[in-house]
Protein backbone atom coordinates (compact mmCIF):
# COMPACT_ATOMS: atom_id res chain seq x y z
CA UNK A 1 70.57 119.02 133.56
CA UNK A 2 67.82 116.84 132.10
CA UNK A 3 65.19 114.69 133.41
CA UNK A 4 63.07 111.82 131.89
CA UNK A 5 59.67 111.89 133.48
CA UNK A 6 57.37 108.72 133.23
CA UNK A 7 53.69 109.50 132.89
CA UNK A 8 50.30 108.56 131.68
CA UNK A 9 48.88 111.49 129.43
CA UNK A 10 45.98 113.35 130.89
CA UNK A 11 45.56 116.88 130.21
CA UNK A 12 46.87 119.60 132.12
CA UNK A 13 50.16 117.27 133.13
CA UNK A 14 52.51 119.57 131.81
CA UNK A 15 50.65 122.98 133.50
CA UNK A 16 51.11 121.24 136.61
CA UNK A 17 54.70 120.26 135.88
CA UNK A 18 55.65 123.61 134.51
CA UNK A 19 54.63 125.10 138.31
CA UNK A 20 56.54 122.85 139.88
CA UNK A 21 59.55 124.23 138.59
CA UNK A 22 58.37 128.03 138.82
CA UNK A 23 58.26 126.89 142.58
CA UNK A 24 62.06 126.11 142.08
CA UNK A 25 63.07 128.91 139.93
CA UNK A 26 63.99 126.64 137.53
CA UNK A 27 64.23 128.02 133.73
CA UNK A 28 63.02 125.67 131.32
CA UNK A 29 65.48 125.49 127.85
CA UNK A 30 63.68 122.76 126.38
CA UNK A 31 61.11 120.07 126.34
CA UNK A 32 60.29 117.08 124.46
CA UNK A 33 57.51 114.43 124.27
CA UNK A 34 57.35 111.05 122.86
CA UNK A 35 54.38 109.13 122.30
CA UNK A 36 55.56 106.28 124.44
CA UNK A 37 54.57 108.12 128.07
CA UNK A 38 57.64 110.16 127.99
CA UNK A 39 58.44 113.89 128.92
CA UNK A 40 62.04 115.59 128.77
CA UNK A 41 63.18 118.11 130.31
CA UNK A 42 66.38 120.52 130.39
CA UNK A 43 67.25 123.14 132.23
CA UNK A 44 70.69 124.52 133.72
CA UNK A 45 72.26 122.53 136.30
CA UNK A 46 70.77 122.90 139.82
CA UNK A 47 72.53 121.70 143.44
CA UNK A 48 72.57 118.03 144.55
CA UNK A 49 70.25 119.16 147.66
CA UNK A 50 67.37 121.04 145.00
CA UNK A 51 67.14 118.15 142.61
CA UNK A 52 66.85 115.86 145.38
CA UNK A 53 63.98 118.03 146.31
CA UNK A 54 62.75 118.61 142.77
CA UNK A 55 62.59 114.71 141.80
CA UNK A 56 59.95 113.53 144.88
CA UNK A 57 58.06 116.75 144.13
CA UNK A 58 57.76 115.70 140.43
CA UNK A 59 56.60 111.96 141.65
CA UNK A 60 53.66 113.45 143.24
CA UNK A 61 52.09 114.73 140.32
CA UNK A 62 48.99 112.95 139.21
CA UNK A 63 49.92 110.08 136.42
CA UNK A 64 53.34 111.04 136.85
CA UNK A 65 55.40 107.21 137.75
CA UNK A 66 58.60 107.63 137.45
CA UNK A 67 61.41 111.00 137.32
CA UNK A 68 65.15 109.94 136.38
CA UNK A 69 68.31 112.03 135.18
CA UNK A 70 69.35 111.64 131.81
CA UNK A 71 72.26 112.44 129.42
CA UNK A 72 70.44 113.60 126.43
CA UNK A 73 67.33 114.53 125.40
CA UNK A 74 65.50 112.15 122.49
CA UNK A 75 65.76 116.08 119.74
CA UNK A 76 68.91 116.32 120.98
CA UNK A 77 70.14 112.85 120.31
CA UNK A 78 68.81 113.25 116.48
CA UNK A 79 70.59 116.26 116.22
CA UNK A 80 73.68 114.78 116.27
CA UNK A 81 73.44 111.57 114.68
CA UNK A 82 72.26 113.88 111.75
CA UNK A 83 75.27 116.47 112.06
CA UNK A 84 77.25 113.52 112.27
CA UNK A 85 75.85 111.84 109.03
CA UNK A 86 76.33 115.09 107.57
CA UNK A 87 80.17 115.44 108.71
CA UNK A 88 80.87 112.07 107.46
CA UNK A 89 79.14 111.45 104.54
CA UNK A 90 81.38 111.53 101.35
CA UNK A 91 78.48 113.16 99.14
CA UNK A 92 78.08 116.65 98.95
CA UNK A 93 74.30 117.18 100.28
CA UNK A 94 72.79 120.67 100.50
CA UNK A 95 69.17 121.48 102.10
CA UNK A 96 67.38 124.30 100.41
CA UNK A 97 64.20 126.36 101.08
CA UNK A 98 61.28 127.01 99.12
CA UNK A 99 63.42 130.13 97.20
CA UNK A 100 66.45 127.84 96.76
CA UNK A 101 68.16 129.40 99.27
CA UNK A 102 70.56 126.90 100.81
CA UNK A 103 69.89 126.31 104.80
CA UNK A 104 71.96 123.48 105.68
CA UNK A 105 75.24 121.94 103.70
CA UNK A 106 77.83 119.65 104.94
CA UNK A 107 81.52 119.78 105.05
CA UNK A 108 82.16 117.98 101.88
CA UNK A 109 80.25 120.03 100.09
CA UNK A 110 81.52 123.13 101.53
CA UNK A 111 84.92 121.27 100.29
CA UNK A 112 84.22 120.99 97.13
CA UNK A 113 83.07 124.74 97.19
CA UNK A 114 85.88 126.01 98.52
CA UNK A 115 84.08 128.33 100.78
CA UNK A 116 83.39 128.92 104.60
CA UNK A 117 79.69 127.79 105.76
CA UNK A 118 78.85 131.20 106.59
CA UNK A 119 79.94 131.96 102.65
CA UNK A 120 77.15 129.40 101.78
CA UNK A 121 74.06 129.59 103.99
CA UNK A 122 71.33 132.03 103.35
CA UNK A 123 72.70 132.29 98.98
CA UNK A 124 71.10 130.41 96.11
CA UNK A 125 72.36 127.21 95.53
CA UNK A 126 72.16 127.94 91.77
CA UNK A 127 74.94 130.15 92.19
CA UNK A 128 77.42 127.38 92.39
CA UNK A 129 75.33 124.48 90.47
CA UNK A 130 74.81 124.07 87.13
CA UNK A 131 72.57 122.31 84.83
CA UNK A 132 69.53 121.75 86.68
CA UNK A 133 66.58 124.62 87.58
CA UNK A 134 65.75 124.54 91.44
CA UNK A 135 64.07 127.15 91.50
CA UNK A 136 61.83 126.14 88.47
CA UNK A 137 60.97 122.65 90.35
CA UNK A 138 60.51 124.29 93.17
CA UNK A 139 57.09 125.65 91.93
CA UNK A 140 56.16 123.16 89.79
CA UNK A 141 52.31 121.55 90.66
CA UNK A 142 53.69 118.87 91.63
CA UNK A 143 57.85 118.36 92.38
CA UNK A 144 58.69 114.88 92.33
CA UNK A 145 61.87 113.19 93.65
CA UNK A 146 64.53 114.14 90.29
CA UNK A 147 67.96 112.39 89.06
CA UNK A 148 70.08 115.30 87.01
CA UNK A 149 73.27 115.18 85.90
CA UNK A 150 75.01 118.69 86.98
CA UNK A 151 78.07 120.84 87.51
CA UNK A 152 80.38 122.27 90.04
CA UNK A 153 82.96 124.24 87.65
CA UNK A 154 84.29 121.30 85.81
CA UNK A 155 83.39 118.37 88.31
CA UNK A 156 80.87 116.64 87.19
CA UNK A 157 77.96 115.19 89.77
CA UNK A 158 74.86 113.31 89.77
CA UNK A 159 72.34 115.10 91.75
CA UNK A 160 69.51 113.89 93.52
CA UNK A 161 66.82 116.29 94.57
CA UNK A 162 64.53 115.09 97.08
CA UNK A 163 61.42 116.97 98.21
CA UNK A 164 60.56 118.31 101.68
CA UNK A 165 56.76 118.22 102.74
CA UNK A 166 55.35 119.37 105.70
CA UNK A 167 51.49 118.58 106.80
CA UNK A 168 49.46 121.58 106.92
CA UNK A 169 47.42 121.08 110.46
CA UNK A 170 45.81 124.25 109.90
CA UNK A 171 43.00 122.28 108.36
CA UNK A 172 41.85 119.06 108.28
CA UNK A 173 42.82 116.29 105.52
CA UNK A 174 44.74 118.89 103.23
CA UNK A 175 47.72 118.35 101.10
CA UNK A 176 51.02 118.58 102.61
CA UNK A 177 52.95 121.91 102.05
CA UNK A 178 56.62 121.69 100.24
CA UNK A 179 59.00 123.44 102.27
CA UNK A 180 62.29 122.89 100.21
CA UNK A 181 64.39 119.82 99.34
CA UNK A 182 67.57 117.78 99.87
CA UNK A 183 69.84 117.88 97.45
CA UNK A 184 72.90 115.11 97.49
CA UNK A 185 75.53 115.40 95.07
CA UNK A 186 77.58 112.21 93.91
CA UNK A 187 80.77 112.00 91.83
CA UNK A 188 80.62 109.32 88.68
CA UNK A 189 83.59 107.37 90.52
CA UNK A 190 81.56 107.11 93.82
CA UNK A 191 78.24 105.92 92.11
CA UNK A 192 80.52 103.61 89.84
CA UNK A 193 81.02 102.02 93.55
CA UNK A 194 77.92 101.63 94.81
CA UNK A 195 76.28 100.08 92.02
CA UNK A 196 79.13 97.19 91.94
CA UNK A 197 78.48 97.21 95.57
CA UNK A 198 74.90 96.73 94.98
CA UNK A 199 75.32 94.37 92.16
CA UNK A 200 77.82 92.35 93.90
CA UNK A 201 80.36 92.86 91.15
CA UNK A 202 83.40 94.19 92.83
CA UNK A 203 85.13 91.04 92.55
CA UNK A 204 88.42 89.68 90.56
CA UNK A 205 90.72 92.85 88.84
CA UNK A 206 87.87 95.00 88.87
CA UNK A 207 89.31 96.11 92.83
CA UNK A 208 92.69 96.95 90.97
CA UNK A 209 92.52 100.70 90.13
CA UNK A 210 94.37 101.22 86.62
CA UNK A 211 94.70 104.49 84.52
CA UNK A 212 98.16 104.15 83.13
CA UNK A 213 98.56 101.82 79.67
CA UNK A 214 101.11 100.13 81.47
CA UNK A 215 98.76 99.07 84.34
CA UNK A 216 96.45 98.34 81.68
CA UNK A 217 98.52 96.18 79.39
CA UNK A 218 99.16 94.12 82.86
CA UNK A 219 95.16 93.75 83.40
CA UNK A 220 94.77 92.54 79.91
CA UNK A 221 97.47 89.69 80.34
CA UNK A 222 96.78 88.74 84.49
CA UNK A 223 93.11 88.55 83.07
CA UNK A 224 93.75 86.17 80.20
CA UNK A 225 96.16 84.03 82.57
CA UNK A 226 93.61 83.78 85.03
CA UNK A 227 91.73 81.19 83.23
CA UNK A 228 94.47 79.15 82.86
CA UNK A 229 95.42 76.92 85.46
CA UNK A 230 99.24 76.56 84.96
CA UNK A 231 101.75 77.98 87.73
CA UNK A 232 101.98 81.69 87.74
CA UNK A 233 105.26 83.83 88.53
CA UNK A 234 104.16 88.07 89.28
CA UNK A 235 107.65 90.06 89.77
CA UNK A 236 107.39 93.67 90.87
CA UNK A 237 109.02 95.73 93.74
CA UNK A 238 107.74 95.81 97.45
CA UNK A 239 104.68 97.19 97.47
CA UNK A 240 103.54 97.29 94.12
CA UNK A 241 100.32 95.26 95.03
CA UNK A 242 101.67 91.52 93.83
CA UNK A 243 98.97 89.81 96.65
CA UNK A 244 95.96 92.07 95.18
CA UNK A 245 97.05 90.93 92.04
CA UNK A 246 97.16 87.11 92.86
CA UNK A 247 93.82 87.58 94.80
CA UNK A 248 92.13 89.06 91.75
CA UNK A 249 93.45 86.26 89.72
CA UNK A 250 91.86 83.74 91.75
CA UNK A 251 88.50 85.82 92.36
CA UNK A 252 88.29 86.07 88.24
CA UNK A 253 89.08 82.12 88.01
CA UNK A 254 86.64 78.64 87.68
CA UNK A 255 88.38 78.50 90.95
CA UNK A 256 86.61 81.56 92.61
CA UNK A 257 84.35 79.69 95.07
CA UNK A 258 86.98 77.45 96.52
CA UNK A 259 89.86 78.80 99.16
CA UNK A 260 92.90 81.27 98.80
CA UNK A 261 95.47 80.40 101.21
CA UNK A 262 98.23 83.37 101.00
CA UNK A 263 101.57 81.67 102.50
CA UNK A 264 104.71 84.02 103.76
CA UNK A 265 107.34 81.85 102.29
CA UNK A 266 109.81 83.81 105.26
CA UNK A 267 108.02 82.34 107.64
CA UNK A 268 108.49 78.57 106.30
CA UNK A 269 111.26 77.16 107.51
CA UNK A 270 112.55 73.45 107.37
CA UNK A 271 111.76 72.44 110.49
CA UNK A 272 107.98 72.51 109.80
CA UNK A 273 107.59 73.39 106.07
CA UNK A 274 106.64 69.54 104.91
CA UNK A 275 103.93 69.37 107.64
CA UNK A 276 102.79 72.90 107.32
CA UNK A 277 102.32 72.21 103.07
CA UNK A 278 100.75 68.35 103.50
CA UNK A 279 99.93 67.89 106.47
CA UNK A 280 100.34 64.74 109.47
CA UNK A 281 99.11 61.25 109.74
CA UNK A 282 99.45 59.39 112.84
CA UNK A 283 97.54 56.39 113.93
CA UNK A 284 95.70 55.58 111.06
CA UNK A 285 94.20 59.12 110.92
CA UNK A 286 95.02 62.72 110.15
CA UNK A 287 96.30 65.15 112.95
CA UNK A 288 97.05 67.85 110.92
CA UNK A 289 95.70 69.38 107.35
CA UNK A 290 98.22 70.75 105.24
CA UNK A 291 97.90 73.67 103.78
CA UNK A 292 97.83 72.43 100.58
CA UNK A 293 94.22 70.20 101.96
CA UNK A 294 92.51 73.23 102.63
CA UNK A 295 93.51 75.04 99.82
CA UNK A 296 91.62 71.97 97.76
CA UNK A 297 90.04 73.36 94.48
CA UNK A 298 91.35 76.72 95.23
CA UNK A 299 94.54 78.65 94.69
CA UNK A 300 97.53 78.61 97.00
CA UNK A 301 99.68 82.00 96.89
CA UNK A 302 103.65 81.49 97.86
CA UNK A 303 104.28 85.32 98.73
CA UNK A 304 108.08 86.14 97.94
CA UNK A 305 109.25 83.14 96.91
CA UNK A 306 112.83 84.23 96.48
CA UNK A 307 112.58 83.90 100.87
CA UNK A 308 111.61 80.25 100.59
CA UNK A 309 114.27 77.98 102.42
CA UNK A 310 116.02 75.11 100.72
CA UNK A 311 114.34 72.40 101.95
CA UNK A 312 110.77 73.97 101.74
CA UNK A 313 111.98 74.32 97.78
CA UNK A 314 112.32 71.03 97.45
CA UNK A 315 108.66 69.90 98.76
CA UNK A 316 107.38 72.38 96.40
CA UNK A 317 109.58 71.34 93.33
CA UNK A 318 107.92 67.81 94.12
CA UNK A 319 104.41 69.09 94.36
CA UNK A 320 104.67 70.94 90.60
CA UNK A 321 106.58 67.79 89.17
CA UNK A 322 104.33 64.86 90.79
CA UNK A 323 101.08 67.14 90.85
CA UNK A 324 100.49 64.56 94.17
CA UNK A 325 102.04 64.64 97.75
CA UNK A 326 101.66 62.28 100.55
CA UNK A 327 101.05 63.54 104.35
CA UNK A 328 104.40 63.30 107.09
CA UNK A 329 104.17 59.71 108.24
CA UNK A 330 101.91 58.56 105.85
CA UNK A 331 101.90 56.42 102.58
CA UNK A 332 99.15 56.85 100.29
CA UNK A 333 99.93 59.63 97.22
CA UNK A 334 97.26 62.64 97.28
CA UNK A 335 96.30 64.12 93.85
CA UNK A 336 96.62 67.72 94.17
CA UNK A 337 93.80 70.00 92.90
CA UNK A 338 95.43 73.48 93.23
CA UNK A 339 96.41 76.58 91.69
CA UNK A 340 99.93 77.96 91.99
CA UNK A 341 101.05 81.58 92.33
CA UNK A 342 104.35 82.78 92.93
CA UNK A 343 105.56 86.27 93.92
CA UNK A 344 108.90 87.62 94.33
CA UNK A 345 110.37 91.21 94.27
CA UNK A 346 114.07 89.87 93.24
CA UNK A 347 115.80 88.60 90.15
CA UNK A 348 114.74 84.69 90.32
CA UNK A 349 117.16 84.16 87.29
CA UNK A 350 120.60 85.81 89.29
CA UNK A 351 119.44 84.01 92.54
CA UNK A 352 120.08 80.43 90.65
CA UNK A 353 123.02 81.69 89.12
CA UNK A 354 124.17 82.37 92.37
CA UNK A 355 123.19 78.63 93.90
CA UNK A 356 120.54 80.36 96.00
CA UNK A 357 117.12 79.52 94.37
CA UNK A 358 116.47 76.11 92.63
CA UNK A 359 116.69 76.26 88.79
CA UNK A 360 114.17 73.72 88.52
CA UNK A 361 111.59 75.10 90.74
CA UNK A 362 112.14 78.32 88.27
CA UNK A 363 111.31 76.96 85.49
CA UNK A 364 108.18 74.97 87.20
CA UNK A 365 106.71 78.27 89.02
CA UNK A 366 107.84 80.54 85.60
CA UNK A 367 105.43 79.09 82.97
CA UNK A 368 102.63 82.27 82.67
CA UNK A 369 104.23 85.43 84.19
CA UNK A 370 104.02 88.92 84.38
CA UNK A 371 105.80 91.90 86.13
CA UNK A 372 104.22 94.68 87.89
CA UNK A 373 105.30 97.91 87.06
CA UNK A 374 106.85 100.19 89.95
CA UNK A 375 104.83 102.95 91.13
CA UNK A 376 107.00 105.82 89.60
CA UNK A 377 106.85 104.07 86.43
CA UNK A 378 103.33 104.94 85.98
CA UNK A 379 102.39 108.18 87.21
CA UNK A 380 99.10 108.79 85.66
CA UNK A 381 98.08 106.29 88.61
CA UNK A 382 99.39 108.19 91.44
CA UNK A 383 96.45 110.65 91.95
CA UNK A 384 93.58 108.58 91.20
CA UNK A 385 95.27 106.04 93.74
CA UNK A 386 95.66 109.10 96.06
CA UNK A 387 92.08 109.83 95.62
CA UNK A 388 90.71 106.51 96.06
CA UNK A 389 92.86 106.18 99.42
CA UNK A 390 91.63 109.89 100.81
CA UNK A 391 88.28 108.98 100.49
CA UNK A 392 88.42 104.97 101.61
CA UNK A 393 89.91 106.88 104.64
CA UNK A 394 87.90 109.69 105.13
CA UNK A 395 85.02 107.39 105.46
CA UNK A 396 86.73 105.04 107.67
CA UNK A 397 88.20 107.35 110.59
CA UNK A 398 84.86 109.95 109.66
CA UNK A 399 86.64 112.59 108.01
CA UNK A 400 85.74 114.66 105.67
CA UNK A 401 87.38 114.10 102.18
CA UNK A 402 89.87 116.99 101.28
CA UNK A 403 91.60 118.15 97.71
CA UNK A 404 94.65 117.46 97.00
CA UNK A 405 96.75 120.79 96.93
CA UNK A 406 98.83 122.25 93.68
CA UNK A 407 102.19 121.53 96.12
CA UNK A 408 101.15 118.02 96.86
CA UNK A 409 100.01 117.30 93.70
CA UNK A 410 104.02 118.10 92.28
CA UNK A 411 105.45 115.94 95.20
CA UNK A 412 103.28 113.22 94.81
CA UNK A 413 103.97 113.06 91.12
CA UNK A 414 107.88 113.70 91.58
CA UNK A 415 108.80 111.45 94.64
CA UNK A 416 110.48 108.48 93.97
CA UNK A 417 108.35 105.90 95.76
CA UNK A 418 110.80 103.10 96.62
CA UNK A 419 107.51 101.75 98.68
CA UNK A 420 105.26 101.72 95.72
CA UNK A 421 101.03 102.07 96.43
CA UNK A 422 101.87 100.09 100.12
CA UNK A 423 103.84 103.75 101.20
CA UNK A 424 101.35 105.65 99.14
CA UNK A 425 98.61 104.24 100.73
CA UNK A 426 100.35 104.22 104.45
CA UNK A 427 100.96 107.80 103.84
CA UNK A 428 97.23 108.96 103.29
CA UNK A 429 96.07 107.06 105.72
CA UNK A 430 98.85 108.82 108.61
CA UNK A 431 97.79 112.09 106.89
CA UNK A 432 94.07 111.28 106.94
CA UNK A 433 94.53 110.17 110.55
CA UNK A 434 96.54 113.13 111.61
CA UNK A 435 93.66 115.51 110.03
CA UNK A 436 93.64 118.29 112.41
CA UNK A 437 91.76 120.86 110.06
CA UNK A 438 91.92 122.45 106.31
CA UNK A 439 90.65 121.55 102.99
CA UNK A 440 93.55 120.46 101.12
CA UNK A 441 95.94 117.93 101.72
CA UNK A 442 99.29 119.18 101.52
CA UNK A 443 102.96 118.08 101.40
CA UNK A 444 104.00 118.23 105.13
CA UNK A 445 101.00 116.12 106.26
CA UNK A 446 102.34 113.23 103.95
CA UNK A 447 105.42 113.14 106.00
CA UNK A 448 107.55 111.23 103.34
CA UNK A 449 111.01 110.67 103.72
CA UNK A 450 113.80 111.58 101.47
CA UNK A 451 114.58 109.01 99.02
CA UNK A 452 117.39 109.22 95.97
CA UNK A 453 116.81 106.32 94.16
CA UNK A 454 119.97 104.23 93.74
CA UNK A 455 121.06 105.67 97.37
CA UNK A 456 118.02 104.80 99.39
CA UNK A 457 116.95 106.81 102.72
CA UNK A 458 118.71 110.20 103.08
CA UNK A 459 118.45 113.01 105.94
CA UNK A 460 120.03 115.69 107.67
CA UNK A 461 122.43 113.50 109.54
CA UNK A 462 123.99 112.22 106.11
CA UNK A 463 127.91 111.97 106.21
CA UNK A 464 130.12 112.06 103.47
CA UNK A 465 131.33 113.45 100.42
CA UNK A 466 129.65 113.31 96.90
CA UNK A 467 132.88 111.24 95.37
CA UNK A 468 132.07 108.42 98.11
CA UNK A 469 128.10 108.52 97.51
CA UNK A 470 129.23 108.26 93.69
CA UNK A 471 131.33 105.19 94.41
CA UNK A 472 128.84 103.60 96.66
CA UNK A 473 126.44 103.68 93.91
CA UNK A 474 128.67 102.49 91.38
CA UNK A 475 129.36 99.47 93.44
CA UNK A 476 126.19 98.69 93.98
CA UNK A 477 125.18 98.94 90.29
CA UNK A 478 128.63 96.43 89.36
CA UNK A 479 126.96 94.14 92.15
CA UNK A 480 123.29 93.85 90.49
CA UNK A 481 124.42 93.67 86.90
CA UNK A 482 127.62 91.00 87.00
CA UNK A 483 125.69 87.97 87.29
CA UNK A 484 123.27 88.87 84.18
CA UNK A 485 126.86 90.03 82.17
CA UNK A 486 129.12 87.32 84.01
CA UNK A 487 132.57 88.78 82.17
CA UNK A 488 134.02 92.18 81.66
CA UNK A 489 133.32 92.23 78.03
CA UNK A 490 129.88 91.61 78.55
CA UNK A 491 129.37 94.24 81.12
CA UNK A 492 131.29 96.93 79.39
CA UNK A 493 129.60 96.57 76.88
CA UNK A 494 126.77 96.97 78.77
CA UNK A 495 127.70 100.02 80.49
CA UNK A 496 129.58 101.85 77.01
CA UNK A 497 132.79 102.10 78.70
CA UNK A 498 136.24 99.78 78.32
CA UNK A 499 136.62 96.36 79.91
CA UNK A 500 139.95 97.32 81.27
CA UNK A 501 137.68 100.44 83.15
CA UNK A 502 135.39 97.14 83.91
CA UNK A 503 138.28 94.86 85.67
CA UNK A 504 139.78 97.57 87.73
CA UNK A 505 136.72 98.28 89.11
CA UNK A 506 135.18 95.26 89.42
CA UNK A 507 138.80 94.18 91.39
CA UNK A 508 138.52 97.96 93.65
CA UNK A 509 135.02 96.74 95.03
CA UNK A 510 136.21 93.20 95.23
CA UNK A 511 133.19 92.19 93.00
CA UNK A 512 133.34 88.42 92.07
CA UNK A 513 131.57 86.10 90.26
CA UNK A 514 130.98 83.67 93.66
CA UNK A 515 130.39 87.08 95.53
């Protein structure tokens, strides 16, 4: 139970309070003040009839203008927006006494110790930090605010130590009395963040995390393209990031000011694709932009392109050949002023051999390319990414941030991903989500699916025999390479074994060239 009881101040208001409730036998747990005509008050719950009682009896006290129940009291309200701050916060922050003797430390840190709180409070934080004297600060003349680089084991961290004063009312005017400090720790990769976030720099490929040379060698060349303003093709798998990719282009272009309109080619069908792209005029006046107006001076992004209909095609073929367009129902020829990027996770070269993409609009969409590398093509990005992803996550649902365990570590580096960062990030986040205790993240909380890459989703429920899964992948491989090796010469050759081996089983899975 609390109260909030109005009142001038006068002296001898909270004697005359305090009796009011000895009259009640009520025990007093706490009290609090404010400086704005304020007193709290809590005590254990009490029956509907006593309060109703209690509250008039309160009124009556001199300067006293108002009593009212509460749900919290104003100490107890700080409380917990501190332990919350402290739950949440990614940094590792530690509050130490005048000895060094660590009195309050927050779950991240405790993470990064490895040990229980109880492990933690009361010892010298020295004990598990490295390179930097606390106890020497501590009683210098004078300990000012310090910035120290120092270590956890082999983590590195840059510490902040902030002192604690206290005002000594004992006498008048004196010098305030250090009592300890906070110390926050911060990894290099987190204040790496917030200084681009201060600086206003996280813009263009800098958001694209890349450790890997072969996600390097793909920053170098999207970078140089991304001054040019030619048509730009990006291939790579579902999931491998090809929208970040064509965003970052744009944000590290002369056209980073002006719009990027991101367009799901799937959703584009005939019926509406020539007024979606350019737009209506009716009436002497426009009823509808296209998408290609408000895109003006900026960057339009077909996503999977390979999903564009036929006719859709065509109005984009004539865009990239005329570099103009004219509006549905009108005459006058616009001048285009936009950027073209293309995406598409399938082979744009076997899709015109097979009559189902337009080789002209190829060509025009495939002068500057470049091809995103799958996921388990580069694992020296998989734990950074899984890193960057348990943290962005920790912070968002207020979690937080947990290691990655030894187990984890083997099936995140092993798994196929046929989802690429999109399932790797999908996974941390259900895992994050799910958090239900512990400091490691471990292989059941990812939840991920088994996957044989060339046979796709398996499980428990999987029938058949090992000769039919054999043959089943076999046909599938036949299917994907005949149109790039469009005879049984070429693709025996291909595949080191006879073209008579070729034929037969090119005529047993009733593989064609039209098919």
């Amino acid at each position: 139970m609390r109260l909030e009881i109005s009142c001038h101040d006068r002296v001898g208001l909270a004697k005359d309070i305090l009796e009011v409730l000895e009259q009640y036998g009520i025990n007093l747990l706490a009290i609090d003040a404010s400086n704005f005509g304020f007193i709290y008050l809590q005590f254990a719950e009490i029956g509907f009839d006593t309060l109703s009682e209690l509250m008039p009896q309160l009124r009556k006290i001199e300067s006293v203008t108002d009593v009212r129940t509460v749900s919290f009291m104003p100490s107890e309200q700080k409380h917990y927006a501190l332990k919350t701050l402290l739950k949440t916060l990614p940094d590792l922050v530690f509050s130490i006494d005048i000895k060094s003797n660590v009195r309050i430390v927050n779950e991240s840190a405790l993470l990064a110790l490895e040990l229980e709180e109880e492990q933690v409070i009361g010892q010298p934080l020295s004990l598990w930090i490295n390179g930097f004297s606390f106890s020497r600060w501590l009683t210098e003349p004078e300990s000012l605010s310090q910035a120290s680089r120092v270590h956890i084991g082999s983590n590195e961290y840059l510490a902040e130590v902030l002192p604690i004063y206290l005002p000594d009312e004992a006498e008048d005017n004196s010098e305030p009395v250090l009592v300890g400090a906070v110390v926050s720790l911060k990894s290099p990769a987190r204040v790496g963040k917030q200084f681009n976030a201060l600086q206003r720099q996280i813009v263009g490929f800098e958001t694209v995390l890349a450790v890997s040379e072969q996600m390097k060698k793909v920053l170098t060349t999207a970078t140089r393209m991304s001054q040019l303003d030619a048509p730009l093709l990006i291939t790579g798998e579902t999931g491998t990031g090809k929208e970040l990719m064509a965003k970052a282009s744009h944000e590290a272009s002369l056209r980073r000011e002006k719009p990027f309109i991101a367009i799901n080619c799937a959703a584009l069908p005939d019926s509406i694709a020539e007024e979606s792209l350019f737009g209506v005029f009716e009436d002497g006046e426009v009823v509808k932009r296209g998408l290609v107006d408000e895109a003006k001076g900026g960057t339009i992004f077909f996503d999977e392109v390979a999903e564009m209909c036929s006719g859709a095609q065509a109005k984009l073929l004539r865009l990239l050949q005329d570099g103009s367009y004219r509006r549905v129902g009108g005459t006058t020829e616009i001048r285009a002023d936009v950027r073209i990027i293309c995406s598409t996770q399938k082979n744009l070269a076997e899709l015109c051999q097979l009559g189902q993409f337009r080789e002209a609009l190829y060509y025009r969409i495939n002068v500057l390319s470049y091809h995103i590398p799958a996921l388990r093509e580069r694992k020296q990005d998989i734990i950074p990414l899984t890193e960057m992803f348990l943290e962005h996550y920790s912070q968002q649902l207020s979690s937080p941030t947990r290691r990655i365990s030894g187990a984890c570590k083997d099936l995140l580096l092993n798994y196929a991903w046929p989802g690429n960062v999109r399932q790797l990030k999908n996974a941390i986040f259900r895992a994050v989500s799910m958090h239900s205790g512990g400091v490691e993240l471990t292989p059941e909380q990812l939840k991920l699916p088994s996957y044989a890459e060339g046979f796709g989703y398996f499980d428990n429920d999987f029938e058949g025999s090992l000769d039919e899964a054999m043959k089943q992948f076999e046909a599938s491989l036949l299917r994907r390479l005949y149109p790039a090796y469009p005879s049984t010469r070429q693709l025996a050759k291909k595949l080191g074994v006879s073209h008579t081996a070729i034929a037969n089983k090119l005529r047993d899975y009733q593989i064609s060239k039209k098919k």
